[in-house]
PDB file of N, CA and C in Angstrom:
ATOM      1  N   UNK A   1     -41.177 -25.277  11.304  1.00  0.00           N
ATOM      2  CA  UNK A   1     -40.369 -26.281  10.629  1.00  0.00           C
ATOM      3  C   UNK A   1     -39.951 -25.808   9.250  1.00  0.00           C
ATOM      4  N   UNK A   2     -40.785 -24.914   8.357  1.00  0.00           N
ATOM      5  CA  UNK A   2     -40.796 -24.295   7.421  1.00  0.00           C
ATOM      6  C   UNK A   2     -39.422 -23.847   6.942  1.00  0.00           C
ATOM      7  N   UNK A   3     -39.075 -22.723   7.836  1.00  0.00           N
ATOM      8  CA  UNK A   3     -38.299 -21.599   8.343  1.00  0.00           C
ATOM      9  C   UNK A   3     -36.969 -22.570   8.629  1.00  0.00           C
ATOM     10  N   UNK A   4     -37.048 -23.558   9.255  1.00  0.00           N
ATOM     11  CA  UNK A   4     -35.772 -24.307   8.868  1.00  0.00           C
ATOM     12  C   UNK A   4     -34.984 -25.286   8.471  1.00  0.00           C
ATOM     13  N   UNK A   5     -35.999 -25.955   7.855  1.00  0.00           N
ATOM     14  CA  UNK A   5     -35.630 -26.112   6.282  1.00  0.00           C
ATOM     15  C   UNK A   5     -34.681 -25.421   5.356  1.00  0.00           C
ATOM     16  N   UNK A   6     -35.640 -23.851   5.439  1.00  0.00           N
ATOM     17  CA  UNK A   6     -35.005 -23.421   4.562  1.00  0.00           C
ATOM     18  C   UNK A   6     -33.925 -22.409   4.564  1.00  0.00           C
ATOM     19  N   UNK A   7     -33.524 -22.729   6.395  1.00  0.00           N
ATOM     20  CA  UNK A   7     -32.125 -22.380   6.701  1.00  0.00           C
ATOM     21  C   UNK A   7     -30.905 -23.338   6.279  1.00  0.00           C
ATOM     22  N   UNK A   8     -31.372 -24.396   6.306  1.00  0.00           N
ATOM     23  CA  UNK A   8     -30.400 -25.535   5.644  1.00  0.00           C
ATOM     24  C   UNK A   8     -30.325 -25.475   4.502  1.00  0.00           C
ATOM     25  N   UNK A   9     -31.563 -25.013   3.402  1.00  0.00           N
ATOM     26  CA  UNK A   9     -30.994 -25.388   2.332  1.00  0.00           C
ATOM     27  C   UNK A   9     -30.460 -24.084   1.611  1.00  0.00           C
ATOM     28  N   UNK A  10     -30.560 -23.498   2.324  1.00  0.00           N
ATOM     29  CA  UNK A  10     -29.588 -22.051   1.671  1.00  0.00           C
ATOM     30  C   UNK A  10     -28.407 -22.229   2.296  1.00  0.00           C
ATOM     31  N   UNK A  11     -27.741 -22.829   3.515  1.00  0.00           N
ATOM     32  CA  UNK A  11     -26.896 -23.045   4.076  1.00  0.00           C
ATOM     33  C   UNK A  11     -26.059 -24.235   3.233  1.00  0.00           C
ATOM     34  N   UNK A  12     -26.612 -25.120   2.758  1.00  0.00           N
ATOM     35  CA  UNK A  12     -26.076 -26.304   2.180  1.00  0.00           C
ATOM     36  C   UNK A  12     -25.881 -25.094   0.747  1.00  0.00           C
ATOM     37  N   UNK A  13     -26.398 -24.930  -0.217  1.00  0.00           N
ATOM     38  CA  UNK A  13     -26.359 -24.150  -1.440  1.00  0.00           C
ATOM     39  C   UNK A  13     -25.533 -23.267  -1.617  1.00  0.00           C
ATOM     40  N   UNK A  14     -25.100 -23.095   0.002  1.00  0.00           N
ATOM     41  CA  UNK A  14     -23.753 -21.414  -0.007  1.00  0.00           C
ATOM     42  C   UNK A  14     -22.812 -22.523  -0.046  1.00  0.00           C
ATOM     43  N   UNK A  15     -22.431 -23.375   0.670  1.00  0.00           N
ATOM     44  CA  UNK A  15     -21.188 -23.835   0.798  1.00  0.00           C
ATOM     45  C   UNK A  15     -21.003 -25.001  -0.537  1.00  0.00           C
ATOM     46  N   UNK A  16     -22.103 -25.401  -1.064  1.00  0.00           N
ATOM     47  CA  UNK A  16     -21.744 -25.972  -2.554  1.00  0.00           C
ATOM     48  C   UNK A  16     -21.275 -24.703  -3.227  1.00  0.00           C
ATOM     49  N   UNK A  17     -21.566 -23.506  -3.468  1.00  0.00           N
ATOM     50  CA  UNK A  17     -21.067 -22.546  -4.503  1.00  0.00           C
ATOM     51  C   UNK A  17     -19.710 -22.193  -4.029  1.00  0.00           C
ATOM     52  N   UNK A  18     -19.293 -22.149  -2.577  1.00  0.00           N
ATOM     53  CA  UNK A  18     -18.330 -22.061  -2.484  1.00  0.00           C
ATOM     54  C   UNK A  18     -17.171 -23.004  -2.813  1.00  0.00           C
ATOM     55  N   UNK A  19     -17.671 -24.639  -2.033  1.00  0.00           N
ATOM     56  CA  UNK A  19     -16.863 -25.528  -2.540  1.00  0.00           C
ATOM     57  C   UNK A  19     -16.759 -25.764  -3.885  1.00  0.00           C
ATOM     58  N   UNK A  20     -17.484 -25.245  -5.190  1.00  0.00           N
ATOM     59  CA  UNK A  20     -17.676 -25.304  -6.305  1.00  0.00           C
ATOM     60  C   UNK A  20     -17.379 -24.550  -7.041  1.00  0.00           C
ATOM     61  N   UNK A  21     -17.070 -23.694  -7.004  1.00  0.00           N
ATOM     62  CA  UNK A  21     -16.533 -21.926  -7.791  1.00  0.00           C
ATOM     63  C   UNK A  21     -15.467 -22.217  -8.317  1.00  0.00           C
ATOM     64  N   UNK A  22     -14.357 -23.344  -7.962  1.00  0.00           N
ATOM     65  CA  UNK A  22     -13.256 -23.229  -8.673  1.00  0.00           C
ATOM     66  C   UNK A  22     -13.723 -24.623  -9.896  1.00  0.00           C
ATOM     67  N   UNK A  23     -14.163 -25.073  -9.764  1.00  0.00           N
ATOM     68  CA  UNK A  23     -14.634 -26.291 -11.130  1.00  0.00           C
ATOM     69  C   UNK A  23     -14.880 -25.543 -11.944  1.00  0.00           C
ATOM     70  N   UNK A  24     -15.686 -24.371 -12.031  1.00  0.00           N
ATOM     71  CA  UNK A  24     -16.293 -23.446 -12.905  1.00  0.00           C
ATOM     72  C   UNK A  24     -15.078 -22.493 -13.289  1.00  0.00           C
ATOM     73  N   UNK A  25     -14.022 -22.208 -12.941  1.00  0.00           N
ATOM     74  CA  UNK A  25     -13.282 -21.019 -13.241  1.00  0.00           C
ATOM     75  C   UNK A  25     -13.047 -21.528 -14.699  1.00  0.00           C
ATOM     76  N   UNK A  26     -12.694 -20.297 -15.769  1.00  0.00           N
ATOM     77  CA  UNK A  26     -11.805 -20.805 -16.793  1.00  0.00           C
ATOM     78  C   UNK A  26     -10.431 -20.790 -16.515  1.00  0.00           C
ATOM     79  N   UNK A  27     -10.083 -21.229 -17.695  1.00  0.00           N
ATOM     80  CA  UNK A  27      -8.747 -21.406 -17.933  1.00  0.00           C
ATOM     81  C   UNK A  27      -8.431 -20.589 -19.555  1.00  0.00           C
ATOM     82  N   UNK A  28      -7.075 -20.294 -19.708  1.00  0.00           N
ATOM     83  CA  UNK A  28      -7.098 -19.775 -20.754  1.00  0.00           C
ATOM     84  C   UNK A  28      -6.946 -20.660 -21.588  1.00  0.00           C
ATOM     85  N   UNK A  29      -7.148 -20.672 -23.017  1.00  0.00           N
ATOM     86  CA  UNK A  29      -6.960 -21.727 -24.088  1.00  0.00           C
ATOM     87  C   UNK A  29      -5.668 -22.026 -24.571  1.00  0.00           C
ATOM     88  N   UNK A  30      -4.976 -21.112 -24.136  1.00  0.00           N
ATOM     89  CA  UNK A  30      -3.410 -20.707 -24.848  1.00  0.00           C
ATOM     90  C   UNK A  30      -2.631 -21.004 -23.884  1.00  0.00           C
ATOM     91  N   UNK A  31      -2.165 -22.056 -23.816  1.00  0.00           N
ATOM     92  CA  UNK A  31      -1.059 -22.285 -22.558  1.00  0.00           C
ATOM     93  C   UNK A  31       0.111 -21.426 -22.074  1.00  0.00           C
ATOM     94  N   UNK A  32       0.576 -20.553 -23.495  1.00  0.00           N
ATOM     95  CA  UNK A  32       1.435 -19.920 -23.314  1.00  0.00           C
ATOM     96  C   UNK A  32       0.981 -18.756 -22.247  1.00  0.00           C
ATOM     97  N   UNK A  33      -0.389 -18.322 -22.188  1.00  0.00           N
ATOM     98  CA  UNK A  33      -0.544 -17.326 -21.381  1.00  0.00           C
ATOM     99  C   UNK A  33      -0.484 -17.753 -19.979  1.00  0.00           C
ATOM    100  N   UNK A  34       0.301 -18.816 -19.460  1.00  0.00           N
ATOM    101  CA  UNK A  34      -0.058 -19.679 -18.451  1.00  0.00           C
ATOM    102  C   UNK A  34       1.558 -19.111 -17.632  1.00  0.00           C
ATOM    103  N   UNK A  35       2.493 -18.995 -18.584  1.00  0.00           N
ATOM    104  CA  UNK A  35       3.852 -18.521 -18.160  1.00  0.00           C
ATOM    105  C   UNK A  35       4.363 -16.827 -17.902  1.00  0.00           C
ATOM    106  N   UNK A  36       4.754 -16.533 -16.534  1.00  0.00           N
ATOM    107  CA  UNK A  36       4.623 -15.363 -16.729  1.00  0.00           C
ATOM    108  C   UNK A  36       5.147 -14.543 -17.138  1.00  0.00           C
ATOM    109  N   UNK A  37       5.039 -13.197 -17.560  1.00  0.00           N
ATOM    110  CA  UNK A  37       5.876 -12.552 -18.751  1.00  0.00           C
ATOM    111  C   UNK A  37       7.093 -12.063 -17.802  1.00  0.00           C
ATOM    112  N   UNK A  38       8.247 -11.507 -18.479  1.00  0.00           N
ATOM    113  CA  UNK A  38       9.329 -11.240 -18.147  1.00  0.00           C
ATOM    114  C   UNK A  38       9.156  -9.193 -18.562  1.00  0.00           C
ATOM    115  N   UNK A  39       9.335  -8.990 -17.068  1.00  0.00           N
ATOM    116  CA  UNK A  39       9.357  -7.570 -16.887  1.00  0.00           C
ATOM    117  C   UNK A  39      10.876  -6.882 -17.149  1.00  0.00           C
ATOM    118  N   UNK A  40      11.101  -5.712 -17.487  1.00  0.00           N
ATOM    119  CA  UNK A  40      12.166  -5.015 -18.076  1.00  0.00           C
ATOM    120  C   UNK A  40      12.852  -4.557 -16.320  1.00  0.00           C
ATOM    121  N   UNK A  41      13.835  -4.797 -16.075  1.00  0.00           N
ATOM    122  CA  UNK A  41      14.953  -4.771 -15.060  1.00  0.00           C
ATOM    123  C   UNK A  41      14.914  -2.932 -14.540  1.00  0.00           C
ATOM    124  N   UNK A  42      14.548  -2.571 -13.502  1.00  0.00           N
ATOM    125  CA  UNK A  42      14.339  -1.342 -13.099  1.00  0.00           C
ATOM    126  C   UNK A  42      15.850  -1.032 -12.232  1.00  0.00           C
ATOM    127  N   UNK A  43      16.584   0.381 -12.488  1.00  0.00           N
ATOM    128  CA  UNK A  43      17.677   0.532 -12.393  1.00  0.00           C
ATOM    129  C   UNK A  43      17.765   1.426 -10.906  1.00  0.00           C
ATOM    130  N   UNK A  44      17.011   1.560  -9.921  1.00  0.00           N
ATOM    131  CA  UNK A  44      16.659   2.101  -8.338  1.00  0.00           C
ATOM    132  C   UNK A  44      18.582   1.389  -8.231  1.00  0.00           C
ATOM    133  N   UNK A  45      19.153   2.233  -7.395  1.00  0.00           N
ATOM    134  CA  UNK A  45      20.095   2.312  -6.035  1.00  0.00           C
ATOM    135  C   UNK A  45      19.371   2.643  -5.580  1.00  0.00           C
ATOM    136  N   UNK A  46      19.615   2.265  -3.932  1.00  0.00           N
ATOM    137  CA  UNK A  46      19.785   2.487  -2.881  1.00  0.00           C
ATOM    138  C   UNK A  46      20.370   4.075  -2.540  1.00  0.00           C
ATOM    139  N   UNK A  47      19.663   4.887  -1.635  1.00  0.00           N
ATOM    140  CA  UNK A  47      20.758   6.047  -1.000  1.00  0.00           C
ATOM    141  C   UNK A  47      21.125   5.883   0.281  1.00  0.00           C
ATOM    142  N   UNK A  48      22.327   5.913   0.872  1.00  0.00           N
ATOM    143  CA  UNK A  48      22.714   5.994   2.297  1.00  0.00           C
ATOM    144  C   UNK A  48      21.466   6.252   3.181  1.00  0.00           C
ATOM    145  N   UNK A  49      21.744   7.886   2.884  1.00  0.00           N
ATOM    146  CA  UNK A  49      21.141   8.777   3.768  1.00  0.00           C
ATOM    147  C   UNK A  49      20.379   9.475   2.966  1.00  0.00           C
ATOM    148  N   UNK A  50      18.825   9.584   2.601  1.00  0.00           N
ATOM    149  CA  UNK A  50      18.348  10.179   1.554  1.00  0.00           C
ATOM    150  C   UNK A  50      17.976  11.690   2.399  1.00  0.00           C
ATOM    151  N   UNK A  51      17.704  11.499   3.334  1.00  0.00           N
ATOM    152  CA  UNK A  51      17.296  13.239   4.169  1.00  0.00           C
ATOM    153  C   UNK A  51      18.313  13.232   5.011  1.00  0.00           C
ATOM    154  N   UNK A  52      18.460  14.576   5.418  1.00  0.00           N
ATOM    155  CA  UNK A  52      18.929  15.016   6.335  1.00  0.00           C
ATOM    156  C   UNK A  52      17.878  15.824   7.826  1.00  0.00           C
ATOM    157  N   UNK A  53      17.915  14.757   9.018  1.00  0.00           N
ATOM    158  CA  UNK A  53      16.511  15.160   9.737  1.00  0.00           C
ATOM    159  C   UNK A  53      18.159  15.588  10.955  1.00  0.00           C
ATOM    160  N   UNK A  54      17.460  17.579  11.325  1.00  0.00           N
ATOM    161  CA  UNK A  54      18.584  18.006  12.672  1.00  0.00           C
ATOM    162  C   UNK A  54      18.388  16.712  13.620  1.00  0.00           C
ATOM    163  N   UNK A  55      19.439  17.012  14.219  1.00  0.00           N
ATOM    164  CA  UNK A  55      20.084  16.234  15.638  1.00  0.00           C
ATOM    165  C   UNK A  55      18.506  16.731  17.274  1.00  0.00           C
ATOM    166  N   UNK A  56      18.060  14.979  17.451  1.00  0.00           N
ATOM    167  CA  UNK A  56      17.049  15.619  18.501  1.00  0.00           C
ATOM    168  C   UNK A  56      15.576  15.559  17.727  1.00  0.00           C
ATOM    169  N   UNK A  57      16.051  15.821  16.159  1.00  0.00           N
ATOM    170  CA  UNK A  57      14.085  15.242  16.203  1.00  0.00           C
ATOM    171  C   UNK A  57      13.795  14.356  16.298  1.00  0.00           C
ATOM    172  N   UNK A  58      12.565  13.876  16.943  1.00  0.00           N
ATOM    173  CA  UNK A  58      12.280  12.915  17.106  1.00  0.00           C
ATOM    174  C   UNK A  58      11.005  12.438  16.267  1.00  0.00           C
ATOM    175  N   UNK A  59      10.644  11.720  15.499  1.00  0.00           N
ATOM    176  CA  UNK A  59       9.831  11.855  14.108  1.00  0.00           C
ATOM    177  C   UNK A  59       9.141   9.921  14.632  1.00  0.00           C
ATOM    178  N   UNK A  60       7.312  10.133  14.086  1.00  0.00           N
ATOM    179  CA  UNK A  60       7.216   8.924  14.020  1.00  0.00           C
ATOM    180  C   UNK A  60       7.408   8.227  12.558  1.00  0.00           C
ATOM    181  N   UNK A  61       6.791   7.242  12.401  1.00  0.00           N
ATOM    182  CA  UNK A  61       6.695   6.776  10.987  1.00  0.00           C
ATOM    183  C   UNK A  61       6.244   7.611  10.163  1.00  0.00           C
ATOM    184  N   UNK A  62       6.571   7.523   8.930  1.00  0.00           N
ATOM    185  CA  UNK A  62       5.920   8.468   7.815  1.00  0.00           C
ATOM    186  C   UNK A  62       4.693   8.094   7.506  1.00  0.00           C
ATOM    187  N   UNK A  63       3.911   8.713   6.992  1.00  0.00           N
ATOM    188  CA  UNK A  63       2.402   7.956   6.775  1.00  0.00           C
ATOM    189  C   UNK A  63       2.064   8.643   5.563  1.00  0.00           C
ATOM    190  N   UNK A  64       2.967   9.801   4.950  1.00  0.00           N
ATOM    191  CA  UNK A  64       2.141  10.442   3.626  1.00  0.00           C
ATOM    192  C   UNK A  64       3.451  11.282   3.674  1.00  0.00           C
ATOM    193  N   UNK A  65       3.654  11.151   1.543  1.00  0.00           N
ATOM    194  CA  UNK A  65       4.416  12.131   1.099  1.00  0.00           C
ATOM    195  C   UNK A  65       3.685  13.221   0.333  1.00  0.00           C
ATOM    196  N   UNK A  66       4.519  14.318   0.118  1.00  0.00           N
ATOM    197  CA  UNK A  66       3.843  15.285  -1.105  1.00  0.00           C
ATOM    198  C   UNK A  66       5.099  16.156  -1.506  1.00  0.00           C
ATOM    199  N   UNK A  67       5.112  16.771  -2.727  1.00  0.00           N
ATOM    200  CA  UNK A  67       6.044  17.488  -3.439  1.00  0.00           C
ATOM    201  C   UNK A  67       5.193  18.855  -3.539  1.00  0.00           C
ATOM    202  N   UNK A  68       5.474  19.985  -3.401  1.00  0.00           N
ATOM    203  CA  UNK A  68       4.884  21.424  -3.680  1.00  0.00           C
ATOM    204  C   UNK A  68       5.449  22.113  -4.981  1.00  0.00           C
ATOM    205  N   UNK A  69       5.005  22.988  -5.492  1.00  0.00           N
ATOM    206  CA  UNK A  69       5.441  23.647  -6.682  1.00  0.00           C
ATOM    207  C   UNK A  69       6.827  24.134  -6.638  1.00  0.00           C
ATOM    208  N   UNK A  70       7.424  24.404  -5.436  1.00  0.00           N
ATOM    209  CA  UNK A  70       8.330  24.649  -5.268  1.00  0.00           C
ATOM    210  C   UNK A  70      10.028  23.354  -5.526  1.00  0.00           C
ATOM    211  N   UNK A  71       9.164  22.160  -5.486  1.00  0.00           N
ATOM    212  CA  UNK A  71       9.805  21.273  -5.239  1.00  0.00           C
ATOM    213  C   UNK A  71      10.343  20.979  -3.949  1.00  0.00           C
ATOM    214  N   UNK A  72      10.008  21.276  -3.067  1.00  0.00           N
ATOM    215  CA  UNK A  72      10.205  20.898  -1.302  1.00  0.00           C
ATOM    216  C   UNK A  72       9.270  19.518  -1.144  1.00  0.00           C
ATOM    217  N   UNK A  73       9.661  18.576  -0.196  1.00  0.00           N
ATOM    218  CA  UNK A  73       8.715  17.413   0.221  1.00  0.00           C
ATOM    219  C   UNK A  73       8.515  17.469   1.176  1.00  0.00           C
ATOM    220  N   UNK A  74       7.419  17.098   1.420  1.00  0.00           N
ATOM    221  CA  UNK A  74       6.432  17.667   2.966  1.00  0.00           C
ATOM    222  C   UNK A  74       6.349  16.388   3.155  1.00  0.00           C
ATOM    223  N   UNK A  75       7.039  15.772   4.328  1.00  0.00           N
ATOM    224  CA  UNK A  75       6.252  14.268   5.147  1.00  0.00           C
ATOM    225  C   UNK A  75       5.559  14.000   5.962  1.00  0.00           C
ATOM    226  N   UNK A  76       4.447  13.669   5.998  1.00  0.00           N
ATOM    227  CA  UNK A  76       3.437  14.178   7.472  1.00  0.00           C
ATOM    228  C   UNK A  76       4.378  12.408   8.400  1.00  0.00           C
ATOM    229  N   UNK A  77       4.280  12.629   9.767  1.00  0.00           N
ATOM    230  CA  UNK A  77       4.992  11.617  10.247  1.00  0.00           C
ATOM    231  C   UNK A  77       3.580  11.410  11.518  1.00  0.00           C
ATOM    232  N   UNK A  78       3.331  10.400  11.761  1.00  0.00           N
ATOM    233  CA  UNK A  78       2.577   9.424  12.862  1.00  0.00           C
ATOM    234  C   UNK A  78       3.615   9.923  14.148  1.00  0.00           C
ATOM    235  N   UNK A  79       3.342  10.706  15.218  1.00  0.00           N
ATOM    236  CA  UNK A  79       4.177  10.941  16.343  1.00  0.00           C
ATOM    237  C   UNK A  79       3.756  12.907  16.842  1.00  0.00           C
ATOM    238  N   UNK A  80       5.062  12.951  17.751  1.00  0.00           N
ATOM    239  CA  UNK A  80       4.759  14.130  18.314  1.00  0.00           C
ATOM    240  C   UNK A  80       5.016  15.348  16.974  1.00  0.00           C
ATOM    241  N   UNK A  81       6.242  14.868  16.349  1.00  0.00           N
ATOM    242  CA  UNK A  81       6.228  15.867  15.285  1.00  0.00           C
ATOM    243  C   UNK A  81       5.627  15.677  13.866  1.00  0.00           C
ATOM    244  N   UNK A  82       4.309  16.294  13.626  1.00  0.00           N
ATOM    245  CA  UNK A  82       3.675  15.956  12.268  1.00  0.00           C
ATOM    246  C   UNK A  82       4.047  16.373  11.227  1.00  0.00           C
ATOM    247  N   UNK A  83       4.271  17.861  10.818  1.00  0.00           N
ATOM    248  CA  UNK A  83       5.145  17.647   9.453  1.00  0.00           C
ATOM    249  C   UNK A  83       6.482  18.145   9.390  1.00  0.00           C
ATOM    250  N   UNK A  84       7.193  17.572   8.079  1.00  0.00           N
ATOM    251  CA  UNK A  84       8.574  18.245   7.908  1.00  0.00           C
ATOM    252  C   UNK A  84       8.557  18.454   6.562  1.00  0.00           C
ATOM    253  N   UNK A  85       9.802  19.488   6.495  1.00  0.00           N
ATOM    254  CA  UNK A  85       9.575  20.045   4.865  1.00  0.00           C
ATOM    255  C   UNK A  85      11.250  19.958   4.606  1.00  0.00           C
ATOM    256  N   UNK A  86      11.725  19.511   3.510  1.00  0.00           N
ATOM    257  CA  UNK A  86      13.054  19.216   3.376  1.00  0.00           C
ATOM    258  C   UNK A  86      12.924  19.773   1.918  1.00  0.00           C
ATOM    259  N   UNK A  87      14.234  21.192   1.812  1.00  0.00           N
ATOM    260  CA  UNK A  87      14.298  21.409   0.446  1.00  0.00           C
ATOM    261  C   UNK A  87      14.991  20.500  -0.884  1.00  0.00           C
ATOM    262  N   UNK A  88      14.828  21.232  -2.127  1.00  0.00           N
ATOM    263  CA  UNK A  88      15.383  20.036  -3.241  1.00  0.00           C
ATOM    264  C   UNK A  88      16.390  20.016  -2.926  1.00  0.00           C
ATOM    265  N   UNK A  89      17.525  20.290  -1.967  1.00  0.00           N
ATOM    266  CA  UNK A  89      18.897  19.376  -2.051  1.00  0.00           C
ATOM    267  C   UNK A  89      18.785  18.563  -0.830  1.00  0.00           C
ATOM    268  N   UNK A  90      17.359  17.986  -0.389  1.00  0.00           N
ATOM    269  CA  UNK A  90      17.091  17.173   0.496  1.00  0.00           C
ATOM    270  C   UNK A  90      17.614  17.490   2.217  1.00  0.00           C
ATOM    271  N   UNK A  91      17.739  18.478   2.563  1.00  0.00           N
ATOM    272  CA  UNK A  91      17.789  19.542   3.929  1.00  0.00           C
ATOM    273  C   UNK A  91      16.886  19.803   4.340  1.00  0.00           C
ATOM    274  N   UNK A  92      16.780  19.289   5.443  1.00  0.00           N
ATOM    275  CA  UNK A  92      15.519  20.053   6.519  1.00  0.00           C
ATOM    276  C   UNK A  92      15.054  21.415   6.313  1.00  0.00           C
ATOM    277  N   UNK A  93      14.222  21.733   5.856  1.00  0.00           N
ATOM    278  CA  UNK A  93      13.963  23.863   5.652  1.00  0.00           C
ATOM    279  C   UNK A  93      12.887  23.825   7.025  1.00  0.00           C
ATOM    280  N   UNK A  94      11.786  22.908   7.602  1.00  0.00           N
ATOM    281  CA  UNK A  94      11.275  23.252   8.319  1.00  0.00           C
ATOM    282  C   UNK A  94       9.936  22.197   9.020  1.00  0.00           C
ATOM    283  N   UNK A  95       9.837  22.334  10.445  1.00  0.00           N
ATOM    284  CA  UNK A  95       8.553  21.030  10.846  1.00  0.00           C
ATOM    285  C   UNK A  95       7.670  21.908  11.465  1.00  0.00           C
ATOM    286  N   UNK A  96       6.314  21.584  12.371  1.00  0.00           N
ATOM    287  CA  UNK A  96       5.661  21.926  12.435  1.00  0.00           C
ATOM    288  C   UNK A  96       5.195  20.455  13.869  1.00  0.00           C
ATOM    289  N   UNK A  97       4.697  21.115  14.450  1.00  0.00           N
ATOM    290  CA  UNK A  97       3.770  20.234  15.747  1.00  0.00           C
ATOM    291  C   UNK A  97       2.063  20.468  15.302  1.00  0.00           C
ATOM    292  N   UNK A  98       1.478  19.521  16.209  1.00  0.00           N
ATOM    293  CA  UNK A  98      -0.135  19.671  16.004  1.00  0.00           C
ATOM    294  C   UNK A  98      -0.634  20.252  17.180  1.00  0.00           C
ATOM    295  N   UNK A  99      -0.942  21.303  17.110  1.00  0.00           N
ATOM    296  CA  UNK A  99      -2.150  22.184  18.224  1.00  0.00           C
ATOM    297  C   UNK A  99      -2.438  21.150  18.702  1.00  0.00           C
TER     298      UNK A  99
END
């Protein structure tokens, strides 16, 4: 009987802290910090066509970028073909399959 008891009252005690956690939150004192700030306007276009992938590959989703010293971007892609390497004027230079 012991033993559950004192499954209830740890059971009752979790769900008061839960139902209770927000009574306890603060608040800030300064109302003004209540409004949110106004971020500086970021100037991104859009590109058409940002790569150029040959005619016939067939590529899955991208899942990871990287840039090399060279400045080439390597995209590893989710699918049959895993990586591709497109030079800085954004041209296919070369892919690769997985053993």
């Amino acid at each position: 009987m012991n033993i559950y008891v004192s499954r209830i009252a740890s059971t009752v005690s979790l769900i008061f802290t839960i139902a209770c956690g927000s009574a306890f939150a603060q608040r800030p004192s300064d109302p003004a910090l209540l409004v949110p700030q106004a971020a500086a306007e970021l100037d991104y276009v859009a590109v058409a066509d940002p790569l150029t992938i040959p005619a016939g590959m067939v590529t899955g989703a991208p899942s990871s970028l990287a840039f090399d010293k060279g400045g080439h971007l390597w995209v590893l892609y989710r699918g049959a073909q895993a990586f591709a390497e497109f030079d800085a004027a954004r041209d296919w230079a070369s892919s690769a399959k997985p053993t």
